[in-house]
C-alpha atoms as a PDB file:
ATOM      1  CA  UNK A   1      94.270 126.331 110.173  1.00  0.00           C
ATOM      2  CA  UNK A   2      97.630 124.463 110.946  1.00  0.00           C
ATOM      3  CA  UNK A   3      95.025 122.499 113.359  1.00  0.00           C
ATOM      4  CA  UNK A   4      93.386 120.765 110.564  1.00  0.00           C
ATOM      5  CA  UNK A   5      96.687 119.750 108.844  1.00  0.00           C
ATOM      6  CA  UNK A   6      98.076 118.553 112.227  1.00  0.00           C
ATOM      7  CA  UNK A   7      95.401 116.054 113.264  1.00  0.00           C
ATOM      8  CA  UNK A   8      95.272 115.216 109.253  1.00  0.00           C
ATOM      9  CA  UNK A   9      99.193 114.814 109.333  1.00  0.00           C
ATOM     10  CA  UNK A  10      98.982 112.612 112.950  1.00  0.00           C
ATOM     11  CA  UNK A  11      95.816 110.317 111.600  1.00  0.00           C
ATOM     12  CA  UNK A  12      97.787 109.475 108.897  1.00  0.00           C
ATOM     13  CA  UNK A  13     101.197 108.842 110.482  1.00  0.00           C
ATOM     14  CA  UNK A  14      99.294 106.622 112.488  1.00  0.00           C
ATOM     15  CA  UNK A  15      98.388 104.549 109.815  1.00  0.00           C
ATOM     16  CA  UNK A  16     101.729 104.477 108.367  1.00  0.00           C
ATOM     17  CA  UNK A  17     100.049 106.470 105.506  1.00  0.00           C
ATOM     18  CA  UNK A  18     101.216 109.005 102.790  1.00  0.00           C
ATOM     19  CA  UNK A  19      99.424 112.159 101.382  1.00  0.00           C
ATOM     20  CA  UNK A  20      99.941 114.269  97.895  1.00  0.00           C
ATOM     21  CA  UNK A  21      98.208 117.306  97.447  1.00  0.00           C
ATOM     22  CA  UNK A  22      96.953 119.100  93.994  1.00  0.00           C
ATOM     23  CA  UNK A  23      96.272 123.017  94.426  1.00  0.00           C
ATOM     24  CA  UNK A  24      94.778 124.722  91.693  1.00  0.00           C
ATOM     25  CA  UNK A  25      92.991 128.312  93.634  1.00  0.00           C
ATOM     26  CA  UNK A  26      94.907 127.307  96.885  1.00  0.00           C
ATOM     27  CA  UNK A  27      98.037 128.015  94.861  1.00  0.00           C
ATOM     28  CA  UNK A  28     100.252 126.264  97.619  1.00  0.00           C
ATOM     29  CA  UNK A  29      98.236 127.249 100.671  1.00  0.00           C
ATOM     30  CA  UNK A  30      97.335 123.504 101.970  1.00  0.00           C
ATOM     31  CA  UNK A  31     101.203 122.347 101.049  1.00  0.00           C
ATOM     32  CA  UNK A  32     102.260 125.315 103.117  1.00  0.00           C
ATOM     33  CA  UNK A  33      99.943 124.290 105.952  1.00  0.00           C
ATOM     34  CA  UNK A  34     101.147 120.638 106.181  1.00  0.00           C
ATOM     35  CA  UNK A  35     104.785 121.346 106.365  1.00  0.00           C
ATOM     36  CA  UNK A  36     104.201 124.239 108.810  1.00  0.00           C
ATOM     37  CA  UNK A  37     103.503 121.157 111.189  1.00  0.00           C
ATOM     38  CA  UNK A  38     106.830 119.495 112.913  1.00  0.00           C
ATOM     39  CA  UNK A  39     107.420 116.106 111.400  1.00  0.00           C
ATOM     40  CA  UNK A  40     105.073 116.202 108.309  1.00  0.00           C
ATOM     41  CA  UNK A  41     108.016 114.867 106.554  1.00  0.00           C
ATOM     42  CA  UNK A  42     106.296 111.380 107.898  1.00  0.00           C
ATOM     43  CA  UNK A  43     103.200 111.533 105.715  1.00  0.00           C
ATOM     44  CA  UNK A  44     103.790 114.092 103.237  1.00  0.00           C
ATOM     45  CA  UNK A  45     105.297 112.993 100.155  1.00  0.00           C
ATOM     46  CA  UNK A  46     104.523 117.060  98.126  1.00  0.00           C
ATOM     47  CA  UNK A  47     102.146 118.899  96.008  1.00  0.00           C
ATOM     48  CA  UNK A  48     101.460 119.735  92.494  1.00  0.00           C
ATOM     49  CA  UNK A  49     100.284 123.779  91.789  1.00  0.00           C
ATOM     50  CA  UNK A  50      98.456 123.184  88.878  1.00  0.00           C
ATOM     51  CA  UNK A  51      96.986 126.592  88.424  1.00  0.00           C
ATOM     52  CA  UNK A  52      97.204 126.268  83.992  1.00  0.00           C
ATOM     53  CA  UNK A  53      94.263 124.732  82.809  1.00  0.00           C
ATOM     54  CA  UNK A  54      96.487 122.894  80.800  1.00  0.00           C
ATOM     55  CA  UNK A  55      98.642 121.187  83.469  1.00  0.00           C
ATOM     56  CA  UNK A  56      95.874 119.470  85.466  1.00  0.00           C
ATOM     57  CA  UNK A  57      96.028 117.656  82.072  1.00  0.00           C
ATOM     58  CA  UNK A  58      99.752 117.167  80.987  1.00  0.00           C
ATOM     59  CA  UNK A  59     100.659 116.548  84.758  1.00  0.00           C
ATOM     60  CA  UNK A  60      97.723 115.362  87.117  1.00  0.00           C
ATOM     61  CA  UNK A  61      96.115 113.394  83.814  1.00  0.00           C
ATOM     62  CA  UNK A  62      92.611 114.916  84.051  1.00  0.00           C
ATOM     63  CA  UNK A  63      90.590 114.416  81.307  1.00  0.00           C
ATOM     64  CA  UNK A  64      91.198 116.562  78.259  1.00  0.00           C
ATOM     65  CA  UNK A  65      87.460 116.011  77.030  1.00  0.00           C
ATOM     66  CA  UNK A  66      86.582 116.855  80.437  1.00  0.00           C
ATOM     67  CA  UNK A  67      88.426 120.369  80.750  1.00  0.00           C
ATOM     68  CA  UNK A  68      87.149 121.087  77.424  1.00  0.00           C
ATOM     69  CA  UNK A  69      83.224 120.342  78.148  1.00  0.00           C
ATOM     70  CA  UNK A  70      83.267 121.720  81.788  1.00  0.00           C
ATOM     71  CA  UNK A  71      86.466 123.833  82.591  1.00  0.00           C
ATOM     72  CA  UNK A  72      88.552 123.674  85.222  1.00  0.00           C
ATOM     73  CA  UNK A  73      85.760 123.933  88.152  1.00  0.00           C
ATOM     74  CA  UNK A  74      83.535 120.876  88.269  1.00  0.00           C
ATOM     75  CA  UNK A  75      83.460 117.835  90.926  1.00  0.00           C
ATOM     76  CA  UNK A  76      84.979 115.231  88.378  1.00  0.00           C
ATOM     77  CA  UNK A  77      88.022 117.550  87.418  1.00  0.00           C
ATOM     78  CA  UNK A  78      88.784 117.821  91.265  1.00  0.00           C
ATOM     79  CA  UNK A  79      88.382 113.772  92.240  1.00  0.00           C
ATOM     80  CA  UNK A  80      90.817 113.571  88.726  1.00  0.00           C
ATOM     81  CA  UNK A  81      93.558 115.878  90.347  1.00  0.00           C
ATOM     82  CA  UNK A  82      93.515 114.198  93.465  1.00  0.00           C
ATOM     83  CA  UNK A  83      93.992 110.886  91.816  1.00  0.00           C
ATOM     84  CA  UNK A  84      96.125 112.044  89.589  1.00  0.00           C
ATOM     85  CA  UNK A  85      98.222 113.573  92.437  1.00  0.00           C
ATOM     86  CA  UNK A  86      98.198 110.143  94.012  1.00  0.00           C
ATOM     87  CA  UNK A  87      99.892 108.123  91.342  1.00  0.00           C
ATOM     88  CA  UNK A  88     102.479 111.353  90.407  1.00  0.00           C
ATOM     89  CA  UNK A  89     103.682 111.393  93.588  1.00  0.00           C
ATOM     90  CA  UNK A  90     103.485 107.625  94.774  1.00  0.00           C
ATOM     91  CA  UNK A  91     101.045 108.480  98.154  1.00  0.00           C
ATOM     92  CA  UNK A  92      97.985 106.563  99.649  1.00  0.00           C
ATOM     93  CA  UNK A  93      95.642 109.166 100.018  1.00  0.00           C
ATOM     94  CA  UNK A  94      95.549 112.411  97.642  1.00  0.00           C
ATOM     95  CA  UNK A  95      93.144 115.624  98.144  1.00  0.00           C
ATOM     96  CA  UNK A  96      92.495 118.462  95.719  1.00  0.00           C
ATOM     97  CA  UNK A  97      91.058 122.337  95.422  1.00  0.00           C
ATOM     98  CA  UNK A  98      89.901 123.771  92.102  1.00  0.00           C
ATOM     99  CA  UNK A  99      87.340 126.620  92.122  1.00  0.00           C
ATOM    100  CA  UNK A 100      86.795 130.479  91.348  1.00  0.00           C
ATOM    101  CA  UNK A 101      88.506 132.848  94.250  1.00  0.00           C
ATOM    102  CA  UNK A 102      88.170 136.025  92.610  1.00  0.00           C
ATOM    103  CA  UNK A 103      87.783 138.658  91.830  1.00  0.00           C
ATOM    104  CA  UNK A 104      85.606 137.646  88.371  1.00  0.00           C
ATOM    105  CA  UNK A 105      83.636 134.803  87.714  1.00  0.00           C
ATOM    106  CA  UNK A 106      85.311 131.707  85.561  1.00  0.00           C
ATOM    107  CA  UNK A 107      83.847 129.572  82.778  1.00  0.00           C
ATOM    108  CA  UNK A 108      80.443 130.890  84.311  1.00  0.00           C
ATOM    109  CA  UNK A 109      81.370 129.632  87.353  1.00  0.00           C
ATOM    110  CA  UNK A 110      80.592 132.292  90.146  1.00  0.00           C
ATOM    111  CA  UNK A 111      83.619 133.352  92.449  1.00  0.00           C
ATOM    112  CA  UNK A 112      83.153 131.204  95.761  1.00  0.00           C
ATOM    113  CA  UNK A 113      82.323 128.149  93.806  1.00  0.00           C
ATOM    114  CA  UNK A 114      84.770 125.411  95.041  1.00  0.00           C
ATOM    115  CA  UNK A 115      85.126 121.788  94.615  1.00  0.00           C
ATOM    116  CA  UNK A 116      87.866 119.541  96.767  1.00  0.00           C
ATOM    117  CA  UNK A 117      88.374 116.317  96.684  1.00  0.00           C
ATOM    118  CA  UNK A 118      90.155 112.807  98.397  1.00  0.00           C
ATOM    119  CA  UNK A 119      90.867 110.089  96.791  1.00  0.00           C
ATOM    120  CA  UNK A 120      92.066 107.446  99.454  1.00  0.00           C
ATOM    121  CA  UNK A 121      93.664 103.706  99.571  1.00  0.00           C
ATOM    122  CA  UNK A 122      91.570 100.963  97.362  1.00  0.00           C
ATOM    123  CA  UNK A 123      90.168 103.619  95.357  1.00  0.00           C
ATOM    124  CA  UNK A 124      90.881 102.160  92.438  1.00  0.00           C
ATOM    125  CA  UNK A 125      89.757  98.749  93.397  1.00  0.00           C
ATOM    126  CA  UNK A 126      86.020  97.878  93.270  1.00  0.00           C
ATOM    127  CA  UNK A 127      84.493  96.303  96.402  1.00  0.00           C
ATOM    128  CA  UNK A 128      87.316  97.043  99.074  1.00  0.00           C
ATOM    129  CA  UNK A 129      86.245  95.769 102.143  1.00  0.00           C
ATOM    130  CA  UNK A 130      88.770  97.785 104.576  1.00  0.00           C
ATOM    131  CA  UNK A 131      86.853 100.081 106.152  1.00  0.00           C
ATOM    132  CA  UNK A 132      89.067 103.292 105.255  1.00  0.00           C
ATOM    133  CA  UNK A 133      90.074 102.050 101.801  1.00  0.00           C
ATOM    134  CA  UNK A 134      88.076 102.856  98.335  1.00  0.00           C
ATOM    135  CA  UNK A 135      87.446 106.676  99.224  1.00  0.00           C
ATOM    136  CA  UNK A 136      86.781 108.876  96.649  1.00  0.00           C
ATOM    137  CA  UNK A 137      84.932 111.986  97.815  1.00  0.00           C
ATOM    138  CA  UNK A 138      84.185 115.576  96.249  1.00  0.00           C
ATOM    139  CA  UNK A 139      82.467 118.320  98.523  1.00  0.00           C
ATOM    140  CA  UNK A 140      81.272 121.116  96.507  1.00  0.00           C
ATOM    141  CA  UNK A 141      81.407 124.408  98.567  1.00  0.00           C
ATOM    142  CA  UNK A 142      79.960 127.953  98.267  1.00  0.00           C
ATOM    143  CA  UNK A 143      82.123 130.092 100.202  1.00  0.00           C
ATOM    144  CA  UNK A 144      81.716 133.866 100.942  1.00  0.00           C
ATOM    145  CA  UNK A 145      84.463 136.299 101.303  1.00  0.00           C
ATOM    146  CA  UNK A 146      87.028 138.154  99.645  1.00  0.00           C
ATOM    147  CA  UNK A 147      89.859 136.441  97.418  1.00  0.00           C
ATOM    148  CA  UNK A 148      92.010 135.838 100.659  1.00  0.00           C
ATOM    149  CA  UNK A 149      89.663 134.458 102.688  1.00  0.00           C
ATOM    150  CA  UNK A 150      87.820 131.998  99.761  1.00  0.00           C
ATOM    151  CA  UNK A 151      91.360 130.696  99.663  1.00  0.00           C
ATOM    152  CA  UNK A 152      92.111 129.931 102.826  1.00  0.00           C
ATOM    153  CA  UNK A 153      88.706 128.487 103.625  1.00  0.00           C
ATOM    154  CA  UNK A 154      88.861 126.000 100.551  1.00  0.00           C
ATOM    155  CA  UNK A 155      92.447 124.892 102.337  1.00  0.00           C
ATOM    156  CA  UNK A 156      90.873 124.139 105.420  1.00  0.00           C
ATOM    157  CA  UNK A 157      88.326 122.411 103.978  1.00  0.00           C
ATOM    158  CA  UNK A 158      90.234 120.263 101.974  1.00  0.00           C
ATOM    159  CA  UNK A 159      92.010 119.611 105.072  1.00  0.00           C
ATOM    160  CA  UNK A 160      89.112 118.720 106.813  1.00  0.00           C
ATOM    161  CA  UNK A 161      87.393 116.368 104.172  1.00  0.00           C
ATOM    162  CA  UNK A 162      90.595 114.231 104.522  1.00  0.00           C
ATOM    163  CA  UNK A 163      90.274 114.284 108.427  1.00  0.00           C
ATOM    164  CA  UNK A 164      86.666 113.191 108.017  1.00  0.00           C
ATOM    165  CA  UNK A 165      87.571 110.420 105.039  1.00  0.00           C
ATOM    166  CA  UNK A 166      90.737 109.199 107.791  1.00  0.00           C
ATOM    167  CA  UNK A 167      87.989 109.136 110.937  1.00  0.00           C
ATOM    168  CA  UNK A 168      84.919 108.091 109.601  1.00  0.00           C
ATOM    169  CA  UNK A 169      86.578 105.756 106.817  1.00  0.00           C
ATOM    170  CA  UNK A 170      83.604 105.121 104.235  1.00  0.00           C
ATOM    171  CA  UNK A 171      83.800 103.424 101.247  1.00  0.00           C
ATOM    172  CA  UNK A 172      82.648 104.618  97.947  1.00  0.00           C
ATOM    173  CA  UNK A 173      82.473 107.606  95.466  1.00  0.00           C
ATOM    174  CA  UNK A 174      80.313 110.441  97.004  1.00  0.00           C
ATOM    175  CA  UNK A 175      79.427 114.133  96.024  1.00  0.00           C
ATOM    176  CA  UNK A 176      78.201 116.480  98.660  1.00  0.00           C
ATOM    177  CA  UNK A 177      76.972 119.785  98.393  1.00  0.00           C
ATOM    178  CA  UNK A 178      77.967 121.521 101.836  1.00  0.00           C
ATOM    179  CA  UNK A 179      78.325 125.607 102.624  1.00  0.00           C
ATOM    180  CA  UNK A 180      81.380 127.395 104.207  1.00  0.00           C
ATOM    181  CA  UNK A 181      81.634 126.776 107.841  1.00  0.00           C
ATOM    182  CA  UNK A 182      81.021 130.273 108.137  1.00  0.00           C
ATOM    183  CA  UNK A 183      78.394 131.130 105.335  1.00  0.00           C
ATOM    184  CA  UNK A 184      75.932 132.110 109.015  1.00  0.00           C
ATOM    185  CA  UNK A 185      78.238 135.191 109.895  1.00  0.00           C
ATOM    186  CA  UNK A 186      79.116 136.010 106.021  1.00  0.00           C
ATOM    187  CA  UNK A 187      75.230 136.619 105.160  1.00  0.00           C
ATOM    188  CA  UNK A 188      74.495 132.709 103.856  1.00  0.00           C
ATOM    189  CA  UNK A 189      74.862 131.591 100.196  1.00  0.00           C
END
């Protein structure tokens, strides 16, 4: 997985660009995969573990009503954390993971139901015009597996929706539904 943070950590060095990461089921995983890499120091400015319900309010500034309607695993809680990540920590770009790893379900959420998100440069400014600024993007997954491995493929995936915001720079708020890059050999979803 250290792949995926290293070509995330080099696109952004390139650009002279800074990252913040939220965790709430990664519980540190992507922070540990970006600083496994020599030099992140360059383009990662830290992480927030916001595994309390309550703290991806107090600290990341998600919406209270929101929590309180929808829990702590829906697509506008995750794009909140990684803005809210963004501004804590002072970074261009900020990514997020909230979901259900396991073992039990969670607000009748099933386990394997992930959302991450990036929130990049211009974000907050309507009608940017540079061709990697204004990205806000949530990818909602369905991943297979055991605790472990739901965990670790929510990382990479984070990891990789930043890669793919960095390369193919669109504009705009987007939701995608997408499937674990291995759903095929885990019986589907």
């Amino acid at each position: 997985m250290t792949d995926g943070a290293a070509e995330a950590l080099r696109l952004l060095t390139e650009r002279g660009q800074t990252l913040a990461v939220a965790e709430s089921l990664t519980g540190g995983l992507v922070a540990a995969e970006l600083v496994a890499v020599p030099g992140a120091s360059k383009a990662f400015r830290g992480s927030v573990t916001a595994y309390a319900t309550e703290l991806k309010h107090q600290v990341l500034g998600v919406d209270a009503e929101l929590l309180a309607a929808h829990g702590p695993v829906h697509p506008e809680v995750a794009l909140q954390m990684a803005a809210g990540v963004r501004a804590a920590l002072g970074a261009d770009w900020g990514i997020a993971t909230t979901g259900v790893a396991g073992p039990e379900p969670q607000d009748g959420q099933p386990v394997g139901t992930v959302f991450v998100a990036v929130v990049g440069p211009g974000a907050d400014r309507a009608g940017s015009t540079r061709n990697f600024a204004g990205s806000r993007k949530v990818t909602a997954l369905r991943l297979n597996g055991d605790r472990t491995e739901i965990r670790m493929k929510s990382a990479r995936s984070v990891l990789g929706l930043l890669t793919e915001e960095l390369v193919g720079g669109h504009s705009g708020e987007r939701t995608e539904n997408a499937r674990a890059q291995d759903t095929e050999q885990n019986g589907g979803f």
